[in-house]
C-alpha atoms as a PDB file:
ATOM      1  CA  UNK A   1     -42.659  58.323 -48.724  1.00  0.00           C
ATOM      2  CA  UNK A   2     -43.721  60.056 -45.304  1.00  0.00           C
ATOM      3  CA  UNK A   3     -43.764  63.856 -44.681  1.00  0.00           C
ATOM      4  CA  UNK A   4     -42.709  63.292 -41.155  1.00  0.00           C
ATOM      5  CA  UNK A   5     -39.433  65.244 -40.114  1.00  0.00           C
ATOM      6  CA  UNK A   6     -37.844  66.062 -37.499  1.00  0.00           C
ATOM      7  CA  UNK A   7     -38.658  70.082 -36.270  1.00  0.00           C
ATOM      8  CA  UNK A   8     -36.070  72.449 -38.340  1.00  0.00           C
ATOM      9  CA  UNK A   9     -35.135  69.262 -40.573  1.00  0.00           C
ATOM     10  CA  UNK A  10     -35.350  70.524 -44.090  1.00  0.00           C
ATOM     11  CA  UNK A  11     -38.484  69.136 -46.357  1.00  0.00           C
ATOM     12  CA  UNK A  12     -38.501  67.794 -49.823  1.00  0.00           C
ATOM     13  CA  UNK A  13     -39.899  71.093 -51.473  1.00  0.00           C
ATOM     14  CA  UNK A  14     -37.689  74.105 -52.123  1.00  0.00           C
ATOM     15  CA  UNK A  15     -39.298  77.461 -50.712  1.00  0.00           C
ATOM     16  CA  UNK A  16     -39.991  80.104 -53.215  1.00  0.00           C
ATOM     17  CA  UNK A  17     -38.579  83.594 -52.251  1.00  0.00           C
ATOM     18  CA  UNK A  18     -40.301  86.332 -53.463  1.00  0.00           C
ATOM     19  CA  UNK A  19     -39.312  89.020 -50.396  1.00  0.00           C
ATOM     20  CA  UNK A  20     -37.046  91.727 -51.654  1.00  0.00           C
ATOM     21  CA  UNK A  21     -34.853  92.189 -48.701  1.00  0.00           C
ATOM     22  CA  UNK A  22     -34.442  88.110 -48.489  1.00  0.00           C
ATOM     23  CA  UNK A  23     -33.274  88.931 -52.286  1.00  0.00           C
ATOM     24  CA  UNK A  24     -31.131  90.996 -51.626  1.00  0.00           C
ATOM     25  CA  UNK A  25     -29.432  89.622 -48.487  1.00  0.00           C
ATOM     26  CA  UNK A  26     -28.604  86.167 -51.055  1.00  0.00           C
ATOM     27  CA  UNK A  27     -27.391  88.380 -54.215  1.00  0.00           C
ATOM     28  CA  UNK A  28     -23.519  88.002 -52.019  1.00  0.00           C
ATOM     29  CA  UNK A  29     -21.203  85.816 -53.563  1.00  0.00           C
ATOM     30  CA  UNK A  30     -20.148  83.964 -50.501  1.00  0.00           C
ATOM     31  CA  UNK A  31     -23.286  83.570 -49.218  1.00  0.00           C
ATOM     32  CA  UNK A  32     -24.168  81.609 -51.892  1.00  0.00           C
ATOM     33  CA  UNK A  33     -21.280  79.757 -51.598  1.00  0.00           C
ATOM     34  CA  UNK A  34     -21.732  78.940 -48.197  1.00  0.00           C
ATOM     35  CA  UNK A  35     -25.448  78.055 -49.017  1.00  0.00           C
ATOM     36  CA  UNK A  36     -24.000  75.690 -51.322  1.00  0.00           C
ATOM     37  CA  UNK A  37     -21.881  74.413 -48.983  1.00  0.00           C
ATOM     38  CA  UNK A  38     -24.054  74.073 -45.913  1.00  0.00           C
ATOM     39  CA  UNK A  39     -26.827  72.066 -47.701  1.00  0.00           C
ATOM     40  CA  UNK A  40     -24.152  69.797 -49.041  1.00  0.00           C
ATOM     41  CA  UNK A  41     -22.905  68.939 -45.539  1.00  0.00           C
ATOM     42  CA  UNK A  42     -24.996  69.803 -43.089  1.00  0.00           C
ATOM     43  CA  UNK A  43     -25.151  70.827 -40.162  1.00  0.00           C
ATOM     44  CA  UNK A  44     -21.875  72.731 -39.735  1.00  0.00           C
ATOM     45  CA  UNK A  45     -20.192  75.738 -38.193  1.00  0.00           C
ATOM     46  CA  UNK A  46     -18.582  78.494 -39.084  1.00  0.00           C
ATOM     47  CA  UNK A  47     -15.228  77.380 -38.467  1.00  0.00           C
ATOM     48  CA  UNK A  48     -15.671  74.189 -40.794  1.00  0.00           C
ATOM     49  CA  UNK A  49     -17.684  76.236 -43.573  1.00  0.00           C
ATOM     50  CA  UNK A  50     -14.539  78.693 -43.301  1.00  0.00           C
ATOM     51  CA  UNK A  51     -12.026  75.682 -44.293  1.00  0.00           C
ATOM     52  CA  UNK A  52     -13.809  74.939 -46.941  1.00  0.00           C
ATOM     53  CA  UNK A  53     -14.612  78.241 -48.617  1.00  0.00           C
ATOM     54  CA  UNK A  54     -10.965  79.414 -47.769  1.00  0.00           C
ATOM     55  CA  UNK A  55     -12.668  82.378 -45.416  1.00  0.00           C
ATOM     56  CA  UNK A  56     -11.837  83.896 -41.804  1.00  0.00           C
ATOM     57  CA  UNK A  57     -14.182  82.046 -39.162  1.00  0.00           C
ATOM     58  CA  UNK A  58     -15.253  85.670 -38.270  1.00  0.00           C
ATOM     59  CA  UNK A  59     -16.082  86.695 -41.470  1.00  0.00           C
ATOM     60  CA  UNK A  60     -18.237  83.259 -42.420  1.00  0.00           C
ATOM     61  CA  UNK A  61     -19.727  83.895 -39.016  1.00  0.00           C
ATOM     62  CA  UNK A  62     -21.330  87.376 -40.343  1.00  0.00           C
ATOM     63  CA  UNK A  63     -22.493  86.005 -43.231  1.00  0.00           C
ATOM     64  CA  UNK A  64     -24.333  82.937 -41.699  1.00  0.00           C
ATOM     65  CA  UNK A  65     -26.058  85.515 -39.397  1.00  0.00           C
ATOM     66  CA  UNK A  66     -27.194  86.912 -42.250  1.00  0.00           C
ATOM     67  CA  UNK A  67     -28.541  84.679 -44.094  1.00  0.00           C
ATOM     68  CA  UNK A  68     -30.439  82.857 -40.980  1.00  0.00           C
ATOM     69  CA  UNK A  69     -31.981  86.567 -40.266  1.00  0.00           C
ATOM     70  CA  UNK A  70     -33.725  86.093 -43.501  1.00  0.00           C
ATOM     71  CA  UNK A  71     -34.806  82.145 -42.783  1.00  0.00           C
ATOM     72  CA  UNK A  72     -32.168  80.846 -45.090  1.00  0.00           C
ATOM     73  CA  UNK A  73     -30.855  78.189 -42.388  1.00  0.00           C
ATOM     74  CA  UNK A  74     -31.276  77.723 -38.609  1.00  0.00           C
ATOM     75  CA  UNK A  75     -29.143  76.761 -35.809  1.00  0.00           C
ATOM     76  CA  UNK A  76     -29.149  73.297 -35.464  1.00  0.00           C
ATOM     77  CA  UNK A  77     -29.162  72.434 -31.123  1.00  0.00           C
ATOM     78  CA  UNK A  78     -27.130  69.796 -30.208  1.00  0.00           C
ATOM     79  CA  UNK A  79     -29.230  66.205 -29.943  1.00  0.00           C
ATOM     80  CA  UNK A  80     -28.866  64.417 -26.621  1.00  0.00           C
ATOM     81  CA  UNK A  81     -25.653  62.220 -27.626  1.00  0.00           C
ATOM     82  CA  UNK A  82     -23.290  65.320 -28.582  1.00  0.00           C
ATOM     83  CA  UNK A  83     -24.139  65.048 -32.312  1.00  0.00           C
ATOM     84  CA  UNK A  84     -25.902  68.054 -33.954  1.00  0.00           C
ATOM     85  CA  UNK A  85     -29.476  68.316 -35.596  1.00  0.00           C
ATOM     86  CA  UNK A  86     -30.339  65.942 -38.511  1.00  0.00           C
ATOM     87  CA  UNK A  87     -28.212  66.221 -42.196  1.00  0.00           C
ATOM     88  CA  UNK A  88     -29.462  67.706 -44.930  1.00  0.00           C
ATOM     89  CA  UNK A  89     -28.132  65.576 -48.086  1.00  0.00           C
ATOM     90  CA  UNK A  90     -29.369  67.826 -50.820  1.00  0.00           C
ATOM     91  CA  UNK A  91     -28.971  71.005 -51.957  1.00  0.00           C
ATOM     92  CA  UNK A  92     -31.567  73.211 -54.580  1.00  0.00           C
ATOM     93  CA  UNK A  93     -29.367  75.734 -57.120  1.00  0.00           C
ATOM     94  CA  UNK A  94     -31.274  79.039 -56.478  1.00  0.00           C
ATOM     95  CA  UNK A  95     -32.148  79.866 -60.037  1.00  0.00           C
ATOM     96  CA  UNK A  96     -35.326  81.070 -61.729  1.00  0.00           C
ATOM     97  CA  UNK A  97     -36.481  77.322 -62.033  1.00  0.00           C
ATOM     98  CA  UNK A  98     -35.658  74.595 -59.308  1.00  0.00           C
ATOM     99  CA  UNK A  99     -32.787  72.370 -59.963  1.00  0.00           C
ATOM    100  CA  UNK A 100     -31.598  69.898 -57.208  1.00  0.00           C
ATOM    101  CA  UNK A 101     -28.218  69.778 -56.865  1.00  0.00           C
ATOM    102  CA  UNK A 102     -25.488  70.301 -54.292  1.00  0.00           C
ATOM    103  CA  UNK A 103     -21.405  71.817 -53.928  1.00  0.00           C
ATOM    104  CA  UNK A 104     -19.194  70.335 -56.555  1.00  0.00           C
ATOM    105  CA  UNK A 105     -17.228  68.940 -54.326  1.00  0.00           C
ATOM    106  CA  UNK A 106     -13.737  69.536 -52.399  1.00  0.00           C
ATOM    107  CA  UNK A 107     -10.366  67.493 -53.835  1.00  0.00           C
ATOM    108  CA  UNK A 108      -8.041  65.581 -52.405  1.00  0.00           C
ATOM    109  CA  UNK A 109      -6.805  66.895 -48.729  1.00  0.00           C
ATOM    110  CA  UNK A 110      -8.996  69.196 -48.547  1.00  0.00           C
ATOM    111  CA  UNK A 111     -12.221  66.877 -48.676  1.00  0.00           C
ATOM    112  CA  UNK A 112     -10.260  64.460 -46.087  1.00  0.00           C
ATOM    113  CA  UNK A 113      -9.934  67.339 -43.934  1.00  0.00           C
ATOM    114  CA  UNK A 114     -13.649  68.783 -44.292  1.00  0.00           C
ATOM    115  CA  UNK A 115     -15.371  65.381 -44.445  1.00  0.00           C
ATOM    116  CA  UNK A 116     -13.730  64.164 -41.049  1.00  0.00           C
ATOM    117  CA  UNK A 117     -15.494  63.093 -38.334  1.00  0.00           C
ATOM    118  CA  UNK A 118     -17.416  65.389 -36.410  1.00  0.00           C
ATOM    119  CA  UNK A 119     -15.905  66.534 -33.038  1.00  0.00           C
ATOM    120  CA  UNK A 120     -18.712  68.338 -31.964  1.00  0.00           C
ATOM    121  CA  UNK A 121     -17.128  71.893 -30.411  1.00  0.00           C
ATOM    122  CA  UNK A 122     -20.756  73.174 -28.401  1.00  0.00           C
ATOM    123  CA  UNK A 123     -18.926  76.679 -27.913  1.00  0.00           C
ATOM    124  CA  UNK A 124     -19.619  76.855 -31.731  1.00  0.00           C
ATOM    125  CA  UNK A 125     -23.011  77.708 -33.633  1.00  0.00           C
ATOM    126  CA  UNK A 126     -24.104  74.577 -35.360  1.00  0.00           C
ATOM    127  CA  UNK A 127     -26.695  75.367 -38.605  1.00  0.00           C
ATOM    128  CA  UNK A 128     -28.994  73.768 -40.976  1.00  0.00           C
ATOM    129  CA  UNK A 129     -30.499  74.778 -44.475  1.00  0.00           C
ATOM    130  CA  UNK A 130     -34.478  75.916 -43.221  1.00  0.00           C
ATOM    131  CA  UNK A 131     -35.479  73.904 -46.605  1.00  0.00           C
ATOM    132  CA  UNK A 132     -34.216  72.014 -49.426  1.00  0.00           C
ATOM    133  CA  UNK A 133     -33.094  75.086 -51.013  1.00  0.00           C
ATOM    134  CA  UNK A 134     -35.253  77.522 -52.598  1.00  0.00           C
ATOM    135  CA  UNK A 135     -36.753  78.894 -56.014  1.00  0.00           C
ATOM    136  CA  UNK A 136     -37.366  82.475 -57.222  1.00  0.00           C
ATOM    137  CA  UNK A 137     -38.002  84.463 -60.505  1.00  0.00           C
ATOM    138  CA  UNK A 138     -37.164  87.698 -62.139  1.00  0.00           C
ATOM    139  CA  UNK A 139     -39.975  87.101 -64.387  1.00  0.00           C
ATOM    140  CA  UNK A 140     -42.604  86.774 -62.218  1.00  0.00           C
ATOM    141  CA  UNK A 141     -41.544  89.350 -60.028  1.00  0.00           C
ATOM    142  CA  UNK A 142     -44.679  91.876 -58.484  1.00  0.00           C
ATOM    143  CA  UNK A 143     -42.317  94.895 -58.508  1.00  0.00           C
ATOM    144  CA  UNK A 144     -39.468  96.860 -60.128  1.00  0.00           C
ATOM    145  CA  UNK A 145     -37.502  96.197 -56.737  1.00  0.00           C
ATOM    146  CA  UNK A 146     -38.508  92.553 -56.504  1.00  0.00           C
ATOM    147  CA  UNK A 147     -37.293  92.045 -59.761  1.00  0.00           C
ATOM    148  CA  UNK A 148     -33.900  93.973 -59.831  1.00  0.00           C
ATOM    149  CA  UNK A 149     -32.983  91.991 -56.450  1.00  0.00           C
ATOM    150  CA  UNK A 150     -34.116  88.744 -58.399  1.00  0.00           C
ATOM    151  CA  UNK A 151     -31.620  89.696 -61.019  1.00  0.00           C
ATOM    152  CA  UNK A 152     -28.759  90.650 -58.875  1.00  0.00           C
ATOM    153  CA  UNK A 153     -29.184  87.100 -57.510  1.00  0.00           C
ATOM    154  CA  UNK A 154     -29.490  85.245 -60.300  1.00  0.00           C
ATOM    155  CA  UNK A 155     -26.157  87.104 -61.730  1.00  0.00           C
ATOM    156  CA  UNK A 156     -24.635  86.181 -58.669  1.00  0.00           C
ATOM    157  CA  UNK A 157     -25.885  82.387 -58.436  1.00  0.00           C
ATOM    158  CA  UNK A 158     -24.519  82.491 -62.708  1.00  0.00           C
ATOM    159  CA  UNK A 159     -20.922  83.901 -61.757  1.00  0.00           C
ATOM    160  CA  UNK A 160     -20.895  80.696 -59.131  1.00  0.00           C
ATOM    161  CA  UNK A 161     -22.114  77.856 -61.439  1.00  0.00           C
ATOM    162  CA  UNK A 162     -19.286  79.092 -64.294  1.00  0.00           C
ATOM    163  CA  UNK A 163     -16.578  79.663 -61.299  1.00  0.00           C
ATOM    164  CA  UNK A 164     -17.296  75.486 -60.184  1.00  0.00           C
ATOM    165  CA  UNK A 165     -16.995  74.664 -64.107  1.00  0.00           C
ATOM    166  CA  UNK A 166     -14.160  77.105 -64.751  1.00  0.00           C
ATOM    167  CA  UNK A 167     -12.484  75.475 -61.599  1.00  0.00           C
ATOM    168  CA  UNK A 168     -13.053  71.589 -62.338  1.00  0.00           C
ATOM    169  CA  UNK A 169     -11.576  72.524 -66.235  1.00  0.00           C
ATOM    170  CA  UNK A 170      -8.347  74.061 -64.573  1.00  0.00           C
ATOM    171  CA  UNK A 171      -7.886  71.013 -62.160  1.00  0.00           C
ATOM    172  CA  UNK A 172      -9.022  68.151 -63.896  1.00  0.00           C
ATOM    173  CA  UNK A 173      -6.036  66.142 -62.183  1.00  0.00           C
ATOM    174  CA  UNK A 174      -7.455  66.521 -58.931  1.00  0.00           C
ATOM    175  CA  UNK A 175     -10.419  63.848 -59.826  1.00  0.00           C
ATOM    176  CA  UNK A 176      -9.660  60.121 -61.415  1.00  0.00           C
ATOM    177  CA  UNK A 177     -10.061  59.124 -64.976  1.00  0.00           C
ATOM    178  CA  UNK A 178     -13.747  57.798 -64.129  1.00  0.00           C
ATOM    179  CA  UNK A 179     -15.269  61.281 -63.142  1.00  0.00           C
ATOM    180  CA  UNK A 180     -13.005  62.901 -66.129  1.00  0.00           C
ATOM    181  CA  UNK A 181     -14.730  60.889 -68.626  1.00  0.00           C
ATOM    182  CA  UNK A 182     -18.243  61.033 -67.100  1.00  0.00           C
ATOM    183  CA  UNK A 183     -18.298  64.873 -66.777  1.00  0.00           C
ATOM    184  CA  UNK A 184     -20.348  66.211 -69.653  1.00  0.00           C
ATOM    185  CA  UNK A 185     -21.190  69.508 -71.477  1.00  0.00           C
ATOM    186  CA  UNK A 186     -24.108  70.524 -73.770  1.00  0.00           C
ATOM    187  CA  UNK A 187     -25.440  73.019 -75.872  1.00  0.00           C
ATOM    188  CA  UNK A 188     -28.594  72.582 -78.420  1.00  0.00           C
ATOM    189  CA  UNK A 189     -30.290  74.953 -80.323  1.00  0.00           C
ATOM    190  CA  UNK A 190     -34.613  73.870 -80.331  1.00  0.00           C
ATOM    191  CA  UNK A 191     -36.911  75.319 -81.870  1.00  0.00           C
ATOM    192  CA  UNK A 192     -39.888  75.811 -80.069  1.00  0.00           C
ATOM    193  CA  UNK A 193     -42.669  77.889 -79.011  1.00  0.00           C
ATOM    194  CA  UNK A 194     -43.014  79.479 -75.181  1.00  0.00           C
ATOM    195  CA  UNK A 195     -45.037  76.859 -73.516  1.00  0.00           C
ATOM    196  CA  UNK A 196     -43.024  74.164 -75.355  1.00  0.00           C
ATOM    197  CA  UNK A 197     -40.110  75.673 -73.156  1.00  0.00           C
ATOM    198  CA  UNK A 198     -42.145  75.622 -70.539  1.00  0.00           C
ATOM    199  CA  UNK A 199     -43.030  71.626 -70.583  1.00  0.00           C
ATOM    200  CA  UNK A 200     -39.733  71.053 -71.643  1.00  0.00           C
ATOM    201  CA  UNK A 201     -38.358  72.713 -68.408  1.00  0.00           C
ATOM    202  CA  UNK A 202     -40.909  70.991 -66.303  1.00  0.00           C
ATOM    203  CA  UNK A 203     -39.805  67.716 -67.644  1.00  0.00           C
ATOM    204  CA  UNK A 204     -35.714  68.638 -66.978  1.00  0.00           C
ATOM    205  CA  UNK A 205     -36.601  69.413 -63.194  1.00  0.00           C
ATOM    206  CA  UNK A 206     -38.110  66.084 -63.140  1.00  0.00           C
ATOM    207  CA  UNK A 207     -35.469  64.123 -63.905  1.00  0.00           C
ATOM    208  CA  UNK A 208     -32.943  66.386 -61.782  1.00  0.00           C
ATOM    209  CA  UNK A 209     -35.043  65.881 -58.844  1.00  0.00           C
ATOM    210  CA  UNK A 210     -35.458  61.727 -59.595  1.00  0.00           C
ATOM    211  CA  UNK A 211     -31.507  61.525 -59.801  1.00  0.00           C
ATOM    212  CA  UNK A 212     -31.607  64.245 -56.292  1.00  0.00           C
ATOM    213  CA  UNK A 213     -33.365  61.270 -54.485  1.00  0.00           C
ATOM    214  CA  UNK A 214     -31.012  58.442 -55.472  1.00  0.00           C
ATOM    215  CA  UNK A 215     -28.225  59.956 -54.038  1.00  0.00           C
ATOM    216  CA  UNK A 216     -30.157  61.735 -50.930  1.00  0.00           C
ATOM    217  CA  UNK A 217     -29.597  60.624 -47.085  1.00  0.00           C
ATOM    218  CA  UNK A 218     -27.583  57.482 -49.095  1.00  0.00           C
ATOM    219  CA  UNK A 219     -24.659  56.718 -46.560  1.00  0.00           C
ATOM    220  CA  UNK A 220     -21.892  55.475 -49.040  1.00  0.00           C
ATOM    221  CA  UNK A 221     -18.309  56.145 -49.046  1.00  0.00           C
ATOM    222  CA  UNK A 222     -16.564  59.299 -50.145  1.00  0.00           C
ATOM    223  CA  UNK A 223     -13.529  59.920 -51.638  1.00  0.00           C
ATOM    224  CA  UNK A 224     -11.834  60.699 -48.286  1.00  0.00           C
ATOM    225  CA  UNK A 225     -12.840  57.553 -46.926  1.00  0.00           C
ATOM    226  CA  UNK A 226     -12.762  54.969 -49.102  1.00  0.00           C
ATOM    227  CA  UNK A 227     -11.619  54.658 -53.363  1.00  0.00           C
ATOM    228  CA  UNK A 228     -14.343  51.398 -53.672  1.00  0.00           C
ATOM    229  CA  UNK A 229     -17.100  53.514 -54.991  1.00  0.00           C
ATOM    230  CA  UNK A 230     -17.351  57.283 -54.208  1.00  0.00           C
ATOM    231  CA  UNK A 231     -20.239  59.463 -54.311  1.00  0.00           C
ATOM    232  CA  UNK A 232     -19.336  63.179 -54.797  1.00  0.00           C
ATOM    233  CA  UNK A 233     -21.392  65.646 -55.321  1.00  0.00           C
ATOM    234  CA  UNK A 234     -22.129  66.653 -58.829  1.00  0.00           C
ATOM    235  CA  UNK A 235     -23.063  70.302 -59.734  1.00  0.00           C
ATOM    236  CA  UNK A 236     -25.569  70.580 -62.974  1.00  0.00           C
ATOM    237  CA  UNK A 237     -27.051  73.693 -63.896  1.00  0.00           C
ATOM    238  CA  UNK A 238     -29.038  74.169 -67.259  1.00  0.00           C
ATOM    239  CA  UNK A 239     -30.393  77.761 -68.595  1.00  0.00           C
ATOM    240  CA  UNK A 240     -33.021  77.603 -71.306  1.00  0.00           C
ATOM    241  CA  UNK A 241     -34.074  80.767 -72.919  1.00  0.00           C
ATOM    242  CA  UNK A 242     -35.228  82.281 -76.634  1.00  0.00           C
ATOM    243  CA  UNK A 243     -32.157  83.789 -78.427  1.00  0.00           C
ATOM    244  CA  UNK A 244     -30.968  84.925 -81.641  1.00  0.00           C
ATOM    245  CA  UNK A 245     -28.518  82.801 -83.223  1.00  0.00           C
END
């Protein structure tokens, strides 16, 4: 597959963070909801990321300034018909490892509302994810602050993966009977040794990123538009780490 993008377009690898005050300026629960959100559908403004987060424009506006002072996203010009910069299709969780993935997904209304066509409104900001999300590591931290900002955002990014799954469990009427019975959850106790974890991790971000690329820049119908075959976005996060049973 070609490298060749588009300037500001996101690329295929995630970037690896390892600044302290870019850390720090994630570790904010809705900004890494709206990160989430924003490299799901993308490009967007504030007043569309604020519909779907359930935010004041004003206040999502603050926090996207934010996060593009730290290179997080970009403002996306408009393109010579109208339309905004290119779409990002993919998201990257922001966890110690990488793990391609994207929002969970909006229900009902709501999605028909946030997925509608795009009137472009050039008195708003339009933005972009700078890359296909990013990687970081409390482990491999070079300093006591680097690695208590790692941790703040990796308790951050945990409290939002459990919030998605706590809120598909309380709603499960709001998708069919299909997605019901595909969802899955797993748990295994292994027993292995540190670099067995290790492979065993490399392997899992393999196949996350194989199933990322079926579904990336594939133009099929959504849930809002059509009921023949809908692609949603499906969150999956996995945490592997030595514990005493």
């Amino acid at each position: 597959m070609s490298d060749a993008r588009e300037p500001g377009t996101p690329t295929g690898a995630p970037r690896p963070i390892d600044d302290v005050r870019a850390l720090r300026a994630m570790a904010h629960p809705l900004r890494v909801r709206l990160y989430y959100a924003l490299s799901a559908e993308s490009p967007s403004t504030a007043s569309r990321l604020a519909a779907r987060v359930g935010e004041s424009p004003a206040l999502v506006s603050y926090h996207l300034r934010q996060l593009a002072a730290h290179d997080f996203i970009e403002h996306a010009p408009p393109s010579d018909d109208g339309d905004a910069g290119p779409v990002a299709t993919a998201a990257t969780t922001p966890t110690a490892h990488t793990a391609p993935t994207g929002d969970t997904g909006d229900t009902g209304d709501r999605a028909a509302t946030i997925r509608s066509g795009p009137g472009r409104d050039h008195r708003e900001r339009w933005w972009r994810p700078t890359s296909r999300g990013f990687t970081y590591s409390p482990a491999s931290a070079t300093s006591p602050e680097a690695r208590t900002a790692a941790r703040s955002l990796q308790a951050v990014a945990l409290d939002n993966q459990v919030t998605r799954l706590t809120d598909f469990l309380d709603h499960p009427d709001d998708w069919s009977t299909d997605w019901r019975r595909a969802a899955f959850s797993s748990d295994t106790l292994l027993r292995l040794t540190a670099p067995e974890l290790d492979e065993f991790s490399t392997e899992l971000h393999e196949l996350l990123a194989r199933w990322a690329e079926r579904g990336r820049g594939v133009d099929e119908p959504t849930r809002a538009s059509s009921e023949s075959d809908p692609r949603e976005h499906v969150m999956v996060f996995a945490h592997g780490f030595p514990v005493v049973p």
